[in-house]
Protein backbone atom coordinates (compact mmCIF):
# COMPACT_ATOMS: atom_id res chain seq x y z
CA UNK A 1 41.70 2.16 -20.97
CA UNK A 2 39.00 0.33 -19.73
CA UNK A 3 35.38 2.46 -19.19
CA UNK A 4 33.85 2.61 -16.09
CA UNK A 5 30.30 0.44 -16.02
CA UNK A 6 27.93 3.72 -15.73
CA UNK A 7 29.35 5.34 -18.55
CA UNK A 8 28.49 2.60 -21.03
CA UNK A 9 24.85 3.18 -20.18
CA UNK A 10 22.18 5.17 -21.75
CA UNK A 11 22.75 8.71 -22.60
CA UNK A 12 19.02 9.32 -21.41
CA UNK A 13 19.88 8.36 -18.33
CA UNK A 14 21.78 11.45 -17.36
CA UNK A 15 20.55 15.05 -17.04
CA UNK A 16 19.94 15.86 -20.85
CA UNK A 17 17.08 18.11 -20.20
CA UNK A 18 19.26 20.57 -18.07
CA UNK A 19 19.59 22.84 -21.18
CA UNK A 20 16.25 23.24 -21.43
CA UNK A 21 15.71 24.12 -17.56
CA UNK A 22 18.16 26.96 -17.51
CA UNK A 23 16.36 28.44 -20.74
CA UNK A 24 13.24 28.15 -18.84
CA UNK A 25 14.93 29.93 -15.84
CA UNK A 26 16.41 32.44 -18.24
CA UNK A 27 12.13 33.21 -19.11
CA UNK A 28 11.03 33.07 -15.71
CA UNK A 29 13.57 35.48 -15.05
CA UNK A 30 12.64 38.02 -17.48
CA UNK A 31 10.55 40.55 -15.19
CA UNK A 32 8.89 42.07 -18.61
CA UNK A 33 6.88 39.02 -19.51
CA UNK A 34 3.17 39.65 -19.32
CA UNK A 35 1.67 37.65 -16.39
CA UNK A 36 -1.47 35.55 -16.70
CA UNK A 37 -3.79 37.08 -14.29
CA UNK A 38 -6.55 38.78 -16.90
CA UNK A 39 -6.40 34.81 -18.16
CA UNK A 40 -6.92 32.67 -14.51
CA UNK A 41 -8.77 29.59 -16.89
CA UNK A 42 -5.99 29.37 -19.19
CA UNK A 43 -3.51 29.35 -16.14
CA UNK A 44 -5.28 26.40 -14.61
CA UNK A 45 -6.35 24.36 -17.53
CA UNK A 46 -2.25 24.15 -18.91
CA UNK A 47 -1.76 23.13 -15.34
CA UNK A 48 -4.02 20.67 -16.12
CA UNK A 49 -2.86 19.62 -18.98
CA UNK A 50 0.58 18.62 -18.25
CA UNK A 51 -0.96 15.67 -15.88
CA UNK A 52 -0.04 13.02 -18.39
CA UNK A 53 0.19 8.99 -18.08
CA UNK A 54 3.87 8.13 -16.92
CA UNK A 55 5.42 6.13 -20.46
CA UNK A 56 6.38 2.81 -21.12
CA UNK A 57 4.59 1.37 -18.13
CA UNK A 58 2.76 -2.24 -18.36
CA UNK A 59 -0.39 -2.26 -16.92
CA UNK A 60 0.14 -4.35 -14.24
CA UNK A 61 3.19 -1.25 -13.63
CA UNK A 62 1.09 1.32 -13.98
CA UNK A 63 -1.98 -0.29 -11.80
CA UNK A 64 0.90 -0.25 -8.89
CA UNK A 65 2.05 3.20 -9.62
CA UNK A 66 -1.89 4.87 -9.42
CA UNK A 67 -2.21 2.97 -6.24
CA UNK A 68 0.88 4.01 -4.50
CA UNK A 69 -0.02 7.90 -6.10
CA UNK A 70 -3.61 7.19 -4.65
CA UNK A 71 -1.82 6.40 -0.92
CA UNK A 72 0.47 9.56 -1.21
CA UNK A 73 -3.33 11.68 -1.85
CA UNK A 74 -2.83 12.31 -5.71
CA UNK A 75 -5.86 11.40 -7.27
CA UNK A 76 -5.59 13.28 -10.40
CA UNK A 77 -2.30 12.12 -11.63
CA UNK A 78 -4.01 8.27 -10.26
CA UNK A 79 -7.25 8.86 -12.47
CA UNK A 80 -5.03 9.71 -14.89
CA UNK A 81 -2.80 6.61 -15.11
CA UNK A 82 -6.05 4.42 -14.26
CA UNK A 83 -7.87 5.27 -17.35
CA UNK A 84 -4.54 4.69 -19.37
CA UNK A 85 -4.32 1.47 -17.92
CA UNK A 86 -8.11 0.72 -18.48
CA UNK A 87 -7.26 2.12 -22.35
CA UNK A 88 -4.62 -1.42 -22.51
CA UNK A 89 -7.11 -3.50 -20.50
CA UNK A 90 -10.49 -2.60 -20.53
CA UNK A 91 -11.33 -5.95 -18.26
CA UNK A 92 -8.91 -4.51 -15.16
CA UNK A 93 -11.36 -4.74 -12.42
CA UNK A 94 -8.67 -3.41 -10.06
CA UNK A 95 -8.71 -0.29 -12.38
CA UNK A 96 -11.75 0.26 -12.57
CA UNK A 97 -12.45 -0.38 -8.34
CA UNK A 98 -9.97 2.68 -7.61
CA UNK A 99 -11.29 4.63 -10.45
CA UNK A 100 -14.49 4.44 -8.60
CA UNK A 101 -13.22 5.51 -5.43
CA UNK A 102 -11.86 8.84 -6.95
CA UNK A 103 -14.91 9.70 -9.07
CA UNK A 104 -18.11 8.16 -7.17
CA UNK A 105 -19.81 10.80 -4.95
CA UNK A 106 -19.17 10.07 -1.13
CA UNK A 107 -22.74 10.09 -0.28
CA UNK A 108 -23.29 7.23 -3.34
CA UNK A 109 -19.87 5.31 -2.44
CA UNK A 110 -21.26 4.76 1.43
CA UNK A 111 -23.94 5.38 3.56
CA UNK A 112 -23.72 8.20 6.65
CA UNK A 113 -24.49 5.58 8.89
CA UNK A 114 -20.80 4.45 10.39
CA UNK A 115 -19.09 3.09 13.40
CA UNK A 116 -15.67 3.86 14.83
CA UNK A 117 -12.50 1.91 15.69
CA UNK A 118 -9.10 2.98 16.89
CA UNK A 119 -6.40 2.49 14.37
CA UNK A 120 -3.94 -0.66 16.07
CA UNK A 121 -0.19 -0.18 15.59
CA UNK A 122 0.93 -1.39 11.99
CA UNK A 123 -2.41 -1.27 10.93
CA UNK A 124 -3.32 0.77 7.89
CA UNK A 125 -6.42 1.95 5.47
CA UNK A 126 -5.77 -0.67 3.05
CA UNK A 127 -6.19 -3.42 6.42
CA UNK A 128 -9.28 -1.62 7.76
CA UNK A 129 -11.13 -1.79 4.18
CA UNK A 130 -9.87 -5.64 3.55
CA UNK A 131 -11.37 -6.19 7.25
CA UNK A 132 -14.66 -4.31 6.93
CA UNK A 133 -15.65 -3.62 3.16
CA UNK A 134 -14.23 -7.10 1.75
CA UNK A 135 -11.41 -5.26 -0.38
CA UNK A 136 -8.07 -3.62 0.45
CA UNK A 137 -8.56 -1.37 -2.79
CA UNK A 138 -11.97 0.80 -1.01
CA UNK A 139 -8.40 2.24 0.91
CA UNK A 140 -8.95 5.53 -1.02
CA UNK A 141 -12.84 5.29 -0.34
CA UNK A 142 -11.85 4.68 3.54
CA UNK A 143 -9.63 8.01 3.39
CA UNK A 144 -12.20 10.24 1.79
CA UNK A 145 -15.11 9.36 3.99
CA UNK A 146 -12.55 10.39 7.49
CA UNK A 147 -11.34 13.49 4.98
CA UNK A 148 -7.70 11.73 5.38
CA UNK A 149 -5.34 13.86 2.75
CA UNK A 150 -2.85 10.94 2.35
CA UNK A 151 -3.48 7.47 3.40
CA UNK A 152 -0.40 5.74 4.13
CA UNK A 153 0.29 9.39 6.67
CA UNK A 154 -2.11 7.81 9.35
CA UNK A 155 -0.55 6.81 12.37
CA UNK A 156 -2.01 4.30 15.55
CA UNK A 157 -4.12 5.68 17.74
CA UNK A 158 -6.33 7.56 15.54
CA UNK A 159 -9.96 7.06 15.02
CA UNK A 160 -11.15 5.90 12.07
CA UNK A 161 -14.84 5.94 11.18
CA UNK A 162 -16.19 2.52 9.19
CA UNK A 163 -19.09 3.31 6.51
CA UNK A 164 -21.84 0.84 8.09
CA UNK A 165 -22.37 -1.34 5.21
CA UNK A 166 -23.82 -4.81 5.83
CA UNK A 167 -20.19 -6.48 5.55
CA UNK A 168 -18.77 -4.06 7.60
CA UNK A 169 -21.67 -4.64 10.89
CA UNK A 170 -21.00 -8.47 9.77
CA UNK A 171 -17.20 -7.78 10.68
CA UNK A 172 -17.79 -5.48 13.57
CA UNK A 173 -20.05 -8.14 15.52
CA UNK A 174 -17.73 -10.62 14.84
CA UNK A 175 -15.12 -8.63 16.97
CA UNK A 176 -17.94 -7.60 19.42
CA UNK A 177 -18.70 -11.61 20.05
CA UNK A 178 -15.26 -12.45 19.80
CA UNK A 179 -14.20 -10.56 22.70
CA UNK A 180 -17.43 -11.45 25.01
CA UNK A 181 -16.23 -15.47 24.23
CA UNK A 182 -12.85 -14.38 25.18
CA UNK A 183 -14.47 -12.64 28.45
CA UNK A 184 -16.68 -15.15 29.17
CA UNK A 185 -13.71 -17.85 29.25
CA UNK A 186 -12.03 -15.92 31.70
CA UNK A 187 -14.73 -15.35 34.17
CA UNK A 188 -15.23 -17.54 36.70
CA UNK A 189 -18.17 -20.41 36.73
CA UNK A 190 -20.53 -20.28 38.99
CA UNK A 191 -21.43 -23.60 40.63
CA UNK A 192 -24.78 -25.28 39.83
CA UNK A 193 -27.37 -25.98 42.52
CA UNK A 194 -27.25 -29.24 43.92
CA UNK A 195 -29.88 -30.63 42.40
CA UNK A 196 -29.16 -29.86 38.70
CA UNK A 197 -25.22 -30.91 39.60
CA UNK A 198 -26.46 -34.72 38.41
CA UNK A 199 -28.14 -33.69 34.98
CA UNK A 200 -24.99 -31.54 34.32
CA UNK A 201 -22.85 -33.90 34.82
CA UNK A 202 -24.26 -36.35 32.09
CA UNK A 203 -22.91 -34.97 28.70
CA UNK A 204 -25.06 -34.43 26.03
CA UNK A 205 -25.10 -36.97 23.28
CA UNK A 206 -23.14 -35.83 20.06
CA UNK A 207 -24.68 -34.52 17.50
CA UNK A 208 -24.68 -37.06 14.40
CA UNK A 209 -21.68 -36.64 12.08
CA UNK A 210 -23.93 -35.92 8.81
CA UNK A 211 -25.77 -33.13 10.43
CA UNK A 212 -22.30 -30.77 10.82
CA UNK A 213 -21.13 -29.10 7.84
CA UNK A 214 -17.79 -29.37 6.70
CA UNK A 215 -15.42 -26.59 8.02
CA UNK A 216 -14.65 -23.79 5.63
CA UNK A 217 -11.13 -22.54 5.57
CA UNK A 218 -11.96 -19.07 4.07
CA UNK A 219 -14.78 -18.67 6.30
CA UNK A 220 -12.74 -19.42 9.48
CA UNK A 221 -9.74 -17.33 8.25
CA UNK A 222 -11.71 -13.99 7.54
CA UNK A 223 -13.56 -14.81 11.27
CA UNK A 224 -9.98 -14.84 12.81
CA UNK A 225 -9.11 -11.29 10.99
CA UNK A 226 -12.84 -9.68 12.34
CA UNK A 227 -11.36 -10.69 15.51
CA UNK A 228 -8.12 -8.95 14.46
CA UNK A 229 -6.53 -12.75 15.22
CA UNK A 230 -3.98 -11.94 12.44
CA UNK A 231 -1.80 -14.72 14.00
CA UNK A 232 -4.69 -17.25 14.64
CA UNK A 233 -5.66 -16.34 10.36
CA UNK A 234 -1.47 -16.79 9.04
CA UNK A 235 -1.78 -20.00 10.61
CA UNK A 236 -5.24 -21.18 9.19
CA UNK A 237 -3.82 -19.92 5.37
CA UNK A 238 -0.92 -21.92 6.10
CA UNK A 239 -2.73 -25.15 7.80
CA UNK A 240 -5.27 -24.60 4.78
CA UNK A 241 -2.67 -24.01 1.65
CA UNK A 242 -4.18 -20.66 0.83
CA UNK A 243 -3.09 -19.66 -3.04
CA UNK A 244 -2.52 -15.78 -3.05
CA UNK A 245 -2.77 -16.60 -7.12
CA UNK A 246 -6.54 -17.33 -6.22
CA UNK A 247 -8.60 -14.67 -4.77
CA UNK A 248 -7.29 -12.13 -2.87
CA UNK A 249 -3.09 -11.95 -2.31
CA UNK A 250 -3.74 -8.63 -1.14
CA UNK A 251 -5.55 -9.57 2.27
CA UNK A 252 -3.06 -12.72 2.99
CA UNK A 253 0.03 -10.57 2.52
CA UNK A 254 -1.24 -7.93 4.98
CA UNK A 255 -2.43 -11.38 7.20
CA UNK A 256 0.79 -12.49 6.83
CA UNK A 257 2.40 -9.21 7.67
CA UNK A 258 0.25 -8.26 10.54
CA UNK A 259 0.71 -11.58 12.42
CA UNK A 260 4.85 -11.30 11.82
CA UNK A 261 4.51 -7.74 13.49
CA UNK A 262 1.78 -9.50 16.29
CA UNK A 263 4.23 -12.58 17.01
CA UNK A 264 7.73 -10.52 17.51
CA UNK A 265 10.47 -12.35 18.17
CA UNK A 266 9.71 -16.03 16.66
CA UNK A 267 9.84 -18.68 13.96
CA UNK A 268 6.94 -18.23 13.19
CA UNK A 269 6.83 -14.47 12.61
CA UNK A 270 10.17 -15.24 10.25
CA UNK A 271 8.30 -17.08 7.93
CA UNK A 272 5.53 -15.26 7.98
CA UNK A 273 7.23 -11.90 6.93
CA UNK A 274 9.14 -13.66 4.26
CA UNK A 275 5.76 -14.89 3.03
CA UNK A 276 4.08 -11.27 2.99
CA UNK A 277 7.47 -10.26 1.11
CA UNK A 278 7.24 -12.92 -1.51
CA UNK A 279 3.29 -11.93 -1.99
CA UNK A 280 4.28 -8.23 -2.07
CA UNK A 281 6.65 -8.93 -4.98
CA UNK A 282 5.71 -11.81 -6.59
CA UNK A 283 1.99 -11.42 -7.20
CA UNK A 284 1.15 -7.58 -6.43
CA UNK A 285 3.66 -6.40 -7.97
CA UNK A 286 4.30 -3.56 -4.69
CA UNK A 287 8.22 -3.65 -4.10
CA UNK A 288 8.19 -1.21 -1.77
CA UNK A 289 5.67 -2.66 0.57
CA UNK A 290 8.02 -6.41 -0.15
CA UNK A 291 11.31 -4.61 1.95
CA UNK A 292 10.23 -3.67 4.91
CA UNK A 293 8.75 -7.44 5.50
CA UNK A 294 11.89 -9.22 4.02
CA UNK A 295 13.62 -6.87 6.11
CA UNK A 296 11.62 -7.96 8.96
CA UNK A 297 12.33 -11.79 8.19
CA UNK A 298 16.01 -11.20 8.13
CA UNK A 299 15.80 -9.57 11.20
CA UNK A 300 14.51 -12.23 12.55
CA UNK A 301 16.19 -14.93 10.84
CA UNK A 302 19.37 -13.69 9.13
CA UNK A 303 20.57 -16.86 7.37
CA UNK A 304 16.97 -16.92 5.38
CA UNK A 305 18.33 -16.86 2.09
CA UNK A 306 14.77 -16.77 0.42
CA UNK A 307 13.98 -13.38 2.11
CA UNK A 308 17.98 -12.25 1.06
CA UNK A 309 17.42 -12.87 -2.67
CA UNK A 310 13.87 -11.33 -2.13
CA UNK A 311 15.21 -8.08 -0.56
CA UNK A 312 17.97 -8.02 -3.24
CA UNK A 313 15.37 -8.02 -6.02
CA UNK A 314 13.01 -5.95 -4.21
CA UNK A 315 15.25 -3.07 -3.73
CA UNK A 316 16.77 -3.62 -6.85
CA UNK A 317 13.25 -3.03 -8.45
CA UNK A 318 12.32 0.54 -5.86
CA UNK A 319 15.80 1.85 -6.76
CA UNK A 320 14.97 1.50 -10.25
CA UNK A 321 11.50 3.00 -9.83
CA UNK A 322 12.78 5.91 -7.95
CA UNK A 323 15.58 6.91 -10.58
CA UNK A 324 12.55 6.75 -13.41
CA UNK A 325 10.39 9.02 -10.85
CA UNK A 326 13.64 11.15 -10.87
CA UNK A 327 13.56 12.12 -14.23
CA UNK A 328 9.76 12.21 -14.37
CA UNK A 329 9.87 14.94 -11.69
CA UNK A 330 13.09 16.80 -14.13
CA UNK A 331 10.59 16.64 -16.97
CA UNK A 332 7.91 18.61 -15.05
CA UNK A 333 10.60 21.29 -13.52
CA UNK A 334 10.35 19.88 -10.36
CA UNK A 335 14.28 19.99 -9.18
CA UNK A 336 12.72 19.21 -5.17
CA UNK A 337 11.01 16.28 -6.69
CA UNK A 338 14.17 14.81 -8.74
CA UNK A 339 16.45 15.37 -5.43
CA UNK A 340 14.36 13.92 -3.52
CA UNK A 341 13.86 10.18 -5.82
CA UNK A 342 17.46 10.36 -6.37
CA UNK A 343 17.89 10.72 -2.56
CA UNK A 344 15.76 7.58 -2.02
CA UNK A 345 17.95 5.72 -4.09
CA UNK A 346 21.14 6.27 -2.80
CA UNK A 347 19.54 5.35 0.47
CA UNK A 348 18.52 1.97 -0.71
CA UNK A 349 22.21 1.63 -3.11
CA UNK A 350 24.79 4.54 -2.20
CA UNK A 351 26.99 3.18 -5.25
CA UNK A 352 24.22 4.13 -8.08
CA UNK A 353 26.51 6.07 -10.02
CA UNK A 354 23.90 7.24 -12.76
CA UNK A 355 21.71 8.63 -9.49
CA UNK A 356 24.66 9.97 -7.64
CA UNK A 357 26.05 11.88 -10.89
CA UNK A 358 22.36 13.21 -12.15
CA UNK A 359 21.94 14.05 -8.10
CA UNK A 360 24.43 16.20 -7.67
CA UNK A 361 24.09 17.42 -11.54
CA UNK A 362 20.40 18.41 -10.39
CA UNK A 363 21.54 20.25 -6.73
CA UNK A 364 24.35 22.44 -8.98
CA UNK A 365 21.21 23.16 -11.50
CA UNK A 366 18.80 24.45 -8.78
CA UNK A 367 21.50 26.78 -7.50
CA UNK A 368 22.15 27.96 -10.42
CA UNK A 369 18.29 28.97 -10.98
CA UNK A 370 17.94 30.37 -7.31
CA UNK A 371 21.16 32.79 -8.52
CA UNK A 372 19.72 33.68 -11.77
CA UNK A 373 16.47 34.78 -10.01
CA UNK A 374 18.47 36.36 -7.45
């Protein structure tokens, strides 16, 4: 007889460490075992201690993991997988950026000085810092200066408050004489008096061609994003052949992103979705952030076959990530934490059979432990 596909995988894949759980639930059980109250330091430095790197990650992996453990407001299991992934690349200047945000002091990371602005809808941290400090990495910086626990839990509407750096009063005039232009072109003109109507109404003379400089793409595009022109800056990258390999891929895939969510129902927001997808996944390396703008493109444009192979692989690669975190969360007791990866999952593919079977392995564990300390 022919075996079914998940039982020819690994053994490790399935719930081997359950034997070990319900002898640790046997202990904890075991009202007579001397509690560790004379001893609080021990207590909190084994706690301490069992904050390990995750294994078997590449650096570029584990880079992605410390910044989506950074957004969820764990910065000691993210210092910890930073410096691991500094220990493989020393040279990892993204590393080393968010290991600065955790450890620098607030008062030396940014000045008291700030300004605030209201948080747009689909905006978020990572958008704020690309806009005002030059880098979507100062995201964690951002959150600790407005005391923000977790920052992808903001929502619109909120007020955020900007450390007043020079690049950041550079950005925030450029939306201040942004919208003055843009109110200034809608007011009406007031006529000239009669006598000046003449001299107006000779043009001045050109200026010479050599004395105008030559128009600078980057320059223009991160003028259009002060001005929160997301749509205006996706079309300049695109006019202008941006490379996300070259520079920052992080800033044009929230561009990108931003000005699909700005244009609704179009081409044009399509394309640029599938583009922040393909960034997302390609090039950063973030999965998770890839699906919800290759869902957006399909949404838009089912028969976009780019954005159907990208979704595939993109939730092929989260479902993956969440089955490891699954058994991550096992290996540190956590039955809540193993549910709730293998939950996420089955949302994304409800015929995993390896996270259905170590699922419902894990919910028949934890009620055995609630009835052995009932």
């Amino acid at each position: 007889m022919n075996s079914r596909p998940f039982q020819t995988r690994p053994v490790a894949r399935r719930l081997a460490t359950v034997p070990l759980l319900l002898a640790v639930a046997g202990c904890a059980h075991d009202r007579t075992a001397p509690a560790s109250a004379t001893s609080p330091n021990r207590t909190s430095a084994a706690q301490h201690a069992r904050v390990v790197a995750t294994p078997d990650l590449s650096p570029d992996d584990r880079l992605d993991f410390a910044e989506d453990l950074l957004q969820k407001g764990d910065a000691e299991r993210a210092r910890v997988e930073l410096k691991a992934c500094l220990d493989k690349e020393p040279d990892s200047k993204a590393a080393r950026e968010l290991l600065a945000e955790i450890e620098t002091p607030l008062s030396k990371l940014y000045p008291k000085q700030h300004f605030s602005v209201t948080l747009g809808r689909s905006e978020t941290l990572s958008g704020l810092a690309a806009t005002y400090l030059g880098d979507p990495l100062a995201f964690y910086g951002l959150a600790r200066y407005n005391n923000i626990a977790q920052a992808a839990m903001i929502i619109a509407g909120e007020q955020i408050r900007i450390p007043a750096t020079a690049e950041a009063l550079a950005a925030q005039n450029g939306f201040v004489r942004g919208q003055a232009m843009a109110a200034a072109e809608q007011a009406p003109q007031a006529q000239p008096p009669a006598d000046q109507a003449s001299a107006q109404s000779i043009p001045p003379a050109p200026a010479p061609a050599a004395m105008s400089a030559p128009p600078d793409p980057w320059s223009e595009f991160k003028s259009a994003l002060s001005h929160r022109q997301y749509s205006a800056a996706a079309k300049l990258a695109d006019a202008s052949n941006f490379n996300p390999r070259n520079g920052r891929p992080a800033i044009l895939a929230e561009t990108y992103m931003r000005a699909a969510v700005s244009e609704k129902k179009t081409r044009a927001a399509a394309t640029h979705a599938r583009k922040a997808g393909e960034i997302f996944l390609a090039i950063l390396n973030q999965p998770e952030k890839a699906r919800p703008a290759f869902q957006l493109a399909l949404s838009l444009n089912p028969s976009d076959a780019a954005a159907n192979a990208g979704l595939k692989r993109a939730n092929g690669q989260v479902a993956e990530e969440y089955f490891r975190r699954g058994f991550i969360a096992l290996q540190r007791q956590d039955l809540d934490g193993a549910i709730a990866a293998w939950n996420i999952v089955l949302s994304i593919n409800p015929n995993y059979r390896d996270a259905q079977l170590n699922r419902d392995e894990a919910i028949q564990l934890k009620a055995n432990l609630l009835k052995l300390k009932g």
